[in-house]
Protein backbone atom coordinates (compact mmCIF):
# COMPACT_ATOMS: atom_id res chain seq x y z
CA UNK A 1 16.29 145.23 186.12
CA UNK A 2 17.83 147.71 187.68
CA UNK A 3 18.40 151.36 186.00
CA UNK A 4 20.80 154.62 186.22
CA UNK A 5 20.62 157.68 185.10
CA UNK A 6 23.69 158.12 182.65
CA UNK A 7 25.66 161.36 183.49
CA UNK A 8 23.47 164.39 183.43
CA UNK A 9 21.63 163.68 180.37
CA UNK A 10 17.97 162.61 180.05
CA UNK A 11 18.59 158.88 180.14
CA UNK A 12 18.27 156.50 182.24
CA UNK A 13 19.64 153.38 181.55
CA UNK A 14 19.38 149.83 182.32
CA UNK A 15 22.48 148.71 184.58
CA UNK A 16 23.15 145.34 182.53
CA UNK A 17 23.46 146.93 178.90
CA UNK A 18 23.40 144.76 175.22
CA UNK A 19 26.94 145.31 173.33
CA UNK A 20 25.68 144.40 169.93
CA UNK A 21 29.26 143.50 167.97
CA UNK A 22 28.48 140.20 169.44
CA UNK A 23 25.53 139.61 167.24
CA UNK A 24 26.21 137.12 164.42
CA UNK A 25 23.57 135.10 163.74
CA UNK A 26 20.79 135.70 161.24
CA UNK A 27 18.10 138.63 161.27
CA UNK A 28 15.50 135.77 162.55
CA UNK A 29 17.73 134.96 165.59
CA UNK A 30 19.04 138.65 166.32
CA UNK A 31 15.31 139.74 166.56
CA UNK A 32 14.35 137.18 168.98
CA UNK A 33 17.45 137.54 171.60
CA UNK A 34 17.05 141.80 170.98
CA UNK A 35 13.11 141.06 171.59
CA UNK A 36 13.82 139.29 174.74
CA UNK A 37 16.34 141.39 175.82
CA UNK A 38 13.63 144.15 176.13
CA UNK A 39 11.18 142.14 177.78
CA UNK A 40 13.76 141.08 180.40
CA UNK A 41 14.28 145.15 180.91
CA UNK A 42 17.70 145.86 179.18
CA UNK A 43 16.68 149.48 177.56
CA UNK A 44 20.35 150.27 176.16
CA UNK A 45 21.88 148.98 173.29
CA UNK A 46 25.04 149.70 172.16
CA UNK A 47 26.43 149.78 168.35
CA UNK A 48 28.60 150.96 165.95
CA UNK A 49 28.85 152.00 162.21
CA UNK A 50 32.06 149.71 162.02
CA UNK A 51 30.40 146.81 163.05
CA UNK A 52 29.98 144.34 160.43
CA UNK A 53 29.96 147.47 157.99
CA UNK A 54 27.22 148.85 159.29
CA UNK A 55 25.30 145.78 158.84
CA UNK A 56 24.61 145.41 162.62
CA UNK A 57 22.79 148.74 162.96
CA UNK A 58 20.94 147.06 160.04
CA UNK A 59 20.33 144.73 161.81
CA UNK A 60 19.16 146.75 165.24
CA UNK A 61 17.12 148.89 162.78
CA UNK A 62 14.87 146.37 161.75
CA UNK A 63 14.67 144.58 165.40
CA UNK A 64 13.44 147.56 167.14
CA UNK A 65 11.14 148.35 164.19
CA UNK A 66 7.75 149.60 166.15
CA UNK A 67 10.01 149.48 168.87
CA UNK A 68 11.63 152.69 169.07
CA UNK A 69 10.34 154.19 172.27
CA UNK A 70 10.83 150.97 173.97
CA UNK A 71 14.81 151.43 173.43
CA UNK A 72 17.75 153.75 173.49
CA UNK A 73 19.95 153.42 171.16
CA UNK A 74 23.79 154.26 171.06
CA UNK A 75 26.06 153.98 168.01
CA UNK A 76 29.89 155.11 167.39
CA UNK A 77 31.51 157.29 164.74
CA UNK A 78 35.23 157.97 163.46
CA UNK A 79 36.67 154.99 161.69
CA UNK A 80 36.63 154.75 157.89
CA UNK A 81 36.51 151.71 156.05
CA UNK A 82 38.82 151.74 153.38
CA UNK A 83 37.61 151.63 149.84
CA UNK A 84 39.49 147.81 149.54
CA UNK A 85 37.80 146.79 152.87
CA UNK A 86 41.33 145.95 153.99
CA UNK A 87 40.38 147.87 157.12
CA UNK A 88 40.08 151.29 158.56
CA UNK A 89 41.33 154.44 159.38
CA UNK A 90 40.54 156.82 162.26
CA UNK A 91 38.74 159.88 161.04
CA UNK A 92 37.32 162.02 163.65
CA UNK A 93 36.81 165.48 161.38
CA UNK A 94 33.95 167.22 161.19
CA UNK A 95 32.78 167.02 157.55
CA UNK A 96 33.12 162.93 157.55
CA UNK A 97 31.13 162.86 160.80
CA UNK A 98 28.34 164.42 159.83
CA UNK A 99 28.06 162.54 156.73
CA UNK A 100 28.55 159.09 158.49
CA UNK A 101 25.41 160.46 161.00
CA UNK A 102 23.26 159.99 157.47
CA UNK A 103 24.58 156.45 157.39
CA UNK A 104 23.53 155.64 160.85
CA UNK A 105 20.16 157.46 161.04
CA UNK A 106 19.28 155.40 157.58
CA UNK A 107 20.39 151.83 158.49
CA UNK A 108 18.61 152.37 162.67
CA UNK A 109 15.58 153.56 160.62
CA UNK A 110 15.21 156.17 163.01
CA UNK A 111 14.59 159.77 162.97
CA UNK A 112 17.79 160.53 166.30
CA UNK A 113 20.04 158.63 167.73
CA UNK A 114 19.98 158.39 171.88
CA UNK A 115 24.01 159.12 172.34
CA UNK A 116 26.43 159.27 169.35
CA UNK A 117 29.93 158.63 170.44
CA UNK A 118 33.11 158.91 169.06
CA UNK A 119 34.62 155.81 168.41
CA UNK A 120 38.25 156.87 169.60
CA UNK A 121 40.20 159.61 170.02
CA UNK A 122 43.82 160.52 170.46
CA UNK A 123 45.58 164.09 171.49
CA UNK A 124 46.22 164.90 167.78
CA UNK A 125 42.86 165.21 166.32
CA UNK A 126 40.81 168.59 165.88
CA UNK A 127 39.26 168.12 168.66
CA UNK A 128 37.36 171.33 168.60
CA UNK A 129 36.29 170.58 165.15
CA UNK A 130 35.01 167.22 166.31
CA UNK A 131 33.20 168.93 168.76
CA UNK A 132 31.56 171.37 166.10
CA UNK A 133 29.87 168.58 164.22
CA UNK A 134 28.26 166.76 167.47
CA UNK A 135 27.03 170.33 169.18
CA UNK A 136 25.64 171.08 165.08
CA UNK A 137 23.85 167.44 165.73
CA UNK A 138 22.69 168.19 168.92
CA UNK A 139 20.86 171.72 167.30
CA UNK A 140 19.07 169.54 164.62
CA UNK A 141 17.78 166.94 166.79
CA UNK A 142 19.77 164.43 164.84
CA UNK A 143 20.97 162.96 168.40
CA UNK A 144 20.12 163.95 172.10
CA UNK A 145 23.36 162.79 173.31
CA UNK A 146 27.02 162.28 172.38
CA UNK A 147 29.91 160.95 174.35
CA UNK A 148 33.05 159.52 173.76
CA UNK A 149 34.48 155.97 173.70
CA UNK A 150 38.47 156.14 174.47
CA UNK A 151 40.65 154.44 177.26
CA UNK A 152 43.33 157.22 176.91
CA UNK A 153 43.24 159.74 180.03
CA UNK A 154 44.32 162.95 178.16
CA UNK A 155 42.06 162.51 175.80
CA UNK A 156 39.02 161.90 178.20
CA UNK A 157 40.22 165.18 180.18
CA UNK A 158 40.60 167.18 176.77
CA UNK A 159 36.66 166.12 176.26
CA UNK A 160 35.37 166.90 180.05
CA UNK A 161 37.01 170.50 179.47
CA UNK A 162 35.90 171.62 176.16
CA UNK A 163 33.03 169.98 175.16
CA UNK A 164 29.35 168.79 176.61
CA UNK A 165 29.53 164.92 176.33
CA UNK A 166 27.62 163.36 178.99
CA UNK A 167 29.46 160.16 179.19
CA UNK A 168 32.18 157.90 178.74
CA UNK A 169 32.62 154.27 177.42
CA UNK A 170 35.62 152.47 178.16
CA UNK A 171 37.56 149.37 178.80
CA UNK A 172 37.70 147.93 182.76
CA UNK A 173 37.57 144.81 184.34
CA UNK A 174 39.94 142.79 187.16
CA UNK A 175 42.29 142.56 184.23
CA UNK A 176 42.19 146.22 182.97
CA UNK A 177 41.48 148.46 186.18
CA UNK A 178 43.45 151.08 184.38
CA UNK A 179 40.53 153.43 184.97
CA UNK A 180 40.63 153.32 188.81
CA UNK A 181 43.99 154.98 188.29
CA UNK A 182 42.61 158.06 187.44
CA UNK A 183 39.51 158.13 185.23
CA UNK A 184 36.57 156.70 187.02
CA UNK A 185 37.27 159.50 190.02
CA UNK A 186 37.24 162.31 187.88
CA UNK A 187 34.36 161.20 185.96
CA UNK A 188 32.06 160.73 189.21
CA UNK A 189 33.59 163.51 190.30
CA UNK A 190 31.97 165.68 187.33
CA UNK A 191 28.85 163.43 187.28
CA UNK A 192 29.51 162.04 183.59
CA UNK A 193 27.98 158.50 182.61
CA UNK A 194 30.40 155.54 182.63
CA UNK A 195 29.58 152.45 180.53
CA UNK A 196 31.69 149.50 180.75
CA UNK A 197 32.90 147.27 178.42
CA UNK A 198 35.00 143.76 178.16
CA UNK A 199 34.19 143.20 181.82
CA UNK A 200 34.67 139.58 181.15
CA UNK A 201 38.56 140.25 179.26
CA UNK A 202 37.15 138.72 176.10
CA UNK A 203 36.27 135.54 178.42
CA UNK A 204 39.71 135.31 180.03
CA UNK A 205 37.90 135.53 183.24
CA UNK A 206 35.36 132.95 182.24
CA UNK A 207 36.32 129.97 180.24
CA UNK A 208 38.68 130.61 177.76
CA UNK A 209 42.10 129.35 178.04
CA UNK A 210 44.46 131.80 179.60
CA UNK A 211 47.32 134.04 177.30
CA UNK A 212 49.29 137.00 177.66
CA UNK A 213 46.40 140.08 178.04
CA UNK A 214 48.15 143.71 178.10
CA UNK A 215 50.92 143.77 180.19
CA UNK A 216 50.12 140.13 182.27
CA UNK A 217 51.98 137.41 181.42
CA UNK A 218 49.46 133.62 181.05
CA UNK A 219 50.66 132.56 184.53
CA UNK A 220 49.21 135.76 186.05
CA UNK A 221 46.05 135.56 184.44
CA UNK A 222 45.43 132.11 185.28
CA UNK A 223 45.68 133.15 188.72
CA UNK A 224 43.15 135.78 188.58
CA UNK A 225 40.83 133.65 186.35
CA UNK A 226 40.97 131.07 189.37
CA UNK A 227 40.57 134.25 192.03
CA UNK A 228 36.96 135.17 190.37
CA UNK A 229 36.13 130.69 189.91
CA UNK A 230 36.90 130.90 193.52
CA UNK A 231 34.70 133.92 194.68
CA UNK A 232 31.89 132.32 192.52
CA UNK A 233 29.63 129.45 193.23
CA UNK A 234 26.12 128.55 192.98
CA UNK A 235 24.20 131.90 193.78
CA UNK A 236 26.69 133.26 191.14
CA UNK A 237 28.72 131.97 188.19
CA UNK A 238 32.23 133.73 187.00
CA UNK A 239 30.79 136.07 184.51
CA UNK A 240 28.18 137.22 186.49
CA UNK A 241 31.40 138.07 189.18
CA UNK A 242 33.62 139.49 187.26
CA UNK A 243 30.16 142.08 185.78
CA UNK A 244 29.88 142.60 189.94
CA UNK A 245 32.92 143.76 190.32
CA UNK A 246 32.83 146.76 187.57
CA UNK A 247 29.22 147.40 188.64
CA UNK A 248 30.26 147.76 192.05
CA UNK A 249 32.24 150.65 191.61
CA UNK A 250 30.24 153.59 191.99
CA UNK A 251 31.32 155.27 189.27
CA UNK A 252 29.81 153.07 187.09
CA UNK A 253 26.55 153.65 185.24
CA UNK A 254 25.78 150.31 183.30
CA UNK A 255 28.22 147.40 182.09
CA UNK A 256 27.61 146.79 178.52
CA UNK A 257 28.01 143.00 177.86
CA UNK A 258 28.88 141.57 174.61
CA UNK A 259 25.85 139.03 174.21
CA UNK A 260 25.24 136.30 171.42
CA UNK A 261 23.35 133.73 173.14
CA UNK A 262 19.63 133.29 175.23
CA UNK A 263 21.67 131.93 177.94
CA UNK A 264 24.38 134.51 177.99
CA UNK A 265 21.48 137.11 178.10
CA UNK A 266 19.77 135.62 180.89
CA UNK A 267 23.10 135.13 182.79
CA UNK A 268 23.69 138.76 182.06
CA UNK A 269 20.64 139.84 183.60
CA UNK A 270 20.40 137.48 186.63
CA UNK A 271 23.81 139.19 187.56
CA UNK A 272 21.58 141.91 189.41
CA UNK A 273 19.83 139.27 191.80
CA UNK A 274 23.39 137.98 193.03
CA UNK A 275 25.13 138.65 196.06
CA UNK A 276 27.43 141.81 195.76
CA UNK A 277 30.91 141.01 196.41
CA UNK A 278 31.33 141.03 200.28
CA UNK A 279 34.73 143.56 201.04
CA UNK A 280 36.85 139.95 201.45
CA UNK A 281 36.21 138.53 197.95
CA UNK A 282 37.11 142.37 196.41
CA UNK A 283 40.25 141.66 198.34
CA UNK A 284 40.45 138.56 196.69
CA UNK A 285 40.37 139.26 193.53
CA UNK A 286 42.34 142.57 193.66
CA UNK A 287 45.47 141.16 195.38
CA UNK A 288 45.26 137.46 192.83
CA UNK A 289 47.03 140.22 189.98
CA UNK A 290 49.40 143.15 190.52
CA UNK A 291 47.40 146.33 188.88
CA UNK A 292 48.81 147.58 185.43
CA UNK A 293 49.03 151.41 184.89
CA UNK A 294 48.22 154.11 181.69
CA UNK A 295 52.03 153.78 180.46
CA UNK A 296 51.30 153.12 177.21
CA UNK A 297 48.01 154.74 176.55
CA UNK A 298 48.30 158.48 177.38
């Protein structure tokens, strides 16, 4: 395993990360795949209080029972489940945040949380309020860390001026490079963390039959599904491409991978002992789809 240090904070973090939303089976089989996913060197796992209800950081707080220095744990605040369960609303003020922190501490068993992000963000919140109830956090030890998790530019920006996050989650892949536009530069730029998610496009890179994704139509995302099959081969399969290519921009601190099973975990992590992409096959892949833009997400 290979590991970063994320941002300027005090953590360094394994490069091939465990996005636990993907997590479904019982307590039993969570515990063994989180278990191995330590021994195989992932240090970083990644939650949410949304997930499942809260139920997964259950879940996480029992794996890592006797655990806890072996692991650093992340988990997201700011959407409220509605009383019905129906589903939820964004809520980023202060007063609900630092309730929901008693929530998360409780369920991880743990006395602090590694990096609390926000699970969101837009340009109408109270930001500076928002900000209040992570810096109180940070004063009572409740977390080391806090970031944010957004895809929306202004909103990153509005966070890298006024407040002390040390990194930023958000969506990029060969489908979604929406972040080489303008994000991922300022962000190494100012030395913040960046963790990765859907580098896979929810499999549409991998194996799952191809359908309109953002602004590409099926057609084009065939073709750039067959562009990463055709890059691969036996020293390395399509997923483990497709995590190259975020991990090889430089920007990039660790990709966190939605994993479920032992062989998706050990895939994961055997993407570190692959070739790199050679300057050709980045060509490849980057001219098989045109590149979509922040349009609708500023």
């Amino acid at each position: 395993m290979e590991y970063k240090r994320l941002g300027e904070s005090s953590l360094n973090i394994s490069r091939i990360s465990f996005g636990c939303m993907s997590l479904k089976g019982s307590q039993t089989e969570n515990e063994k795949i989180l278990h191995s996913a330590i021994d195989l060197g992932i240090n970083y796992f990644d939650t949410a209080d949304l997930y499942d209800k809260g139920l997964n950081e259950e879940s996480l707080g029992k794996a890592f029972k006797g655990k806890r220095e072996e692991v650093i744990i992340a988990t997201k605040v700011g959407n409220q489940w509605r009383s019905d369960g129906s589903g939820w609303d964004w809520n980023p003020n202060k007063d609900y945040i630092l309730a929901c922190v008693e929530g998360s501490l409780k369920r991880l068993q743990t006395d602090y949380i590694d990096l609390y992000q926000l699970h969101g963000g837009t340009m109408e919140d109270p930001i500076d309020e928002t900000i209040e109830a992570f810096e109180l956090l940070l004063k009572q030890g409740k977390i080391r860390h806090y970031g944010i998790s957004s895809i929306r530019p202004n909103v990153i920006r509005e966070y890298i001026k006024r407040s002390n996050i040390v990194s930023v989650m958000t969506q990029y892949s060969l489908l979604d490079r929406r972040p080489e536009e303008s994000t991922l530069s300022l962000l190494k730029e100012n030395k913040f963390g960046v963790l990765v998610r859907g580098s896979v496009a929810s499999g549409l890179l991998v194996n799952k039959a191809p359908k309109a994704y953002l602004n590409y139509s099926e057609e084009q995302i065939s073709k750039a599904a067959q562009a990463i099959k055709g890059v691969s081969g036996e020293n390395r399969n399509e997923a483990q491409t497709a995590i190259r290519y975020v991990l090889q921009n430089e920007a990039i601190t660790s990709a966190v991978v939605g994993i479920r099973t032992m062989q998706q975990l050990e895939e994961a992590v055997n993407t570190l002992i692959t070739p790199e992409l050679t300057q050709d096959e980045l060509r490849v892949l980057q001219q098989s789809i045109p590149v979509n833009k922040y349009e609708q997400h500023r």
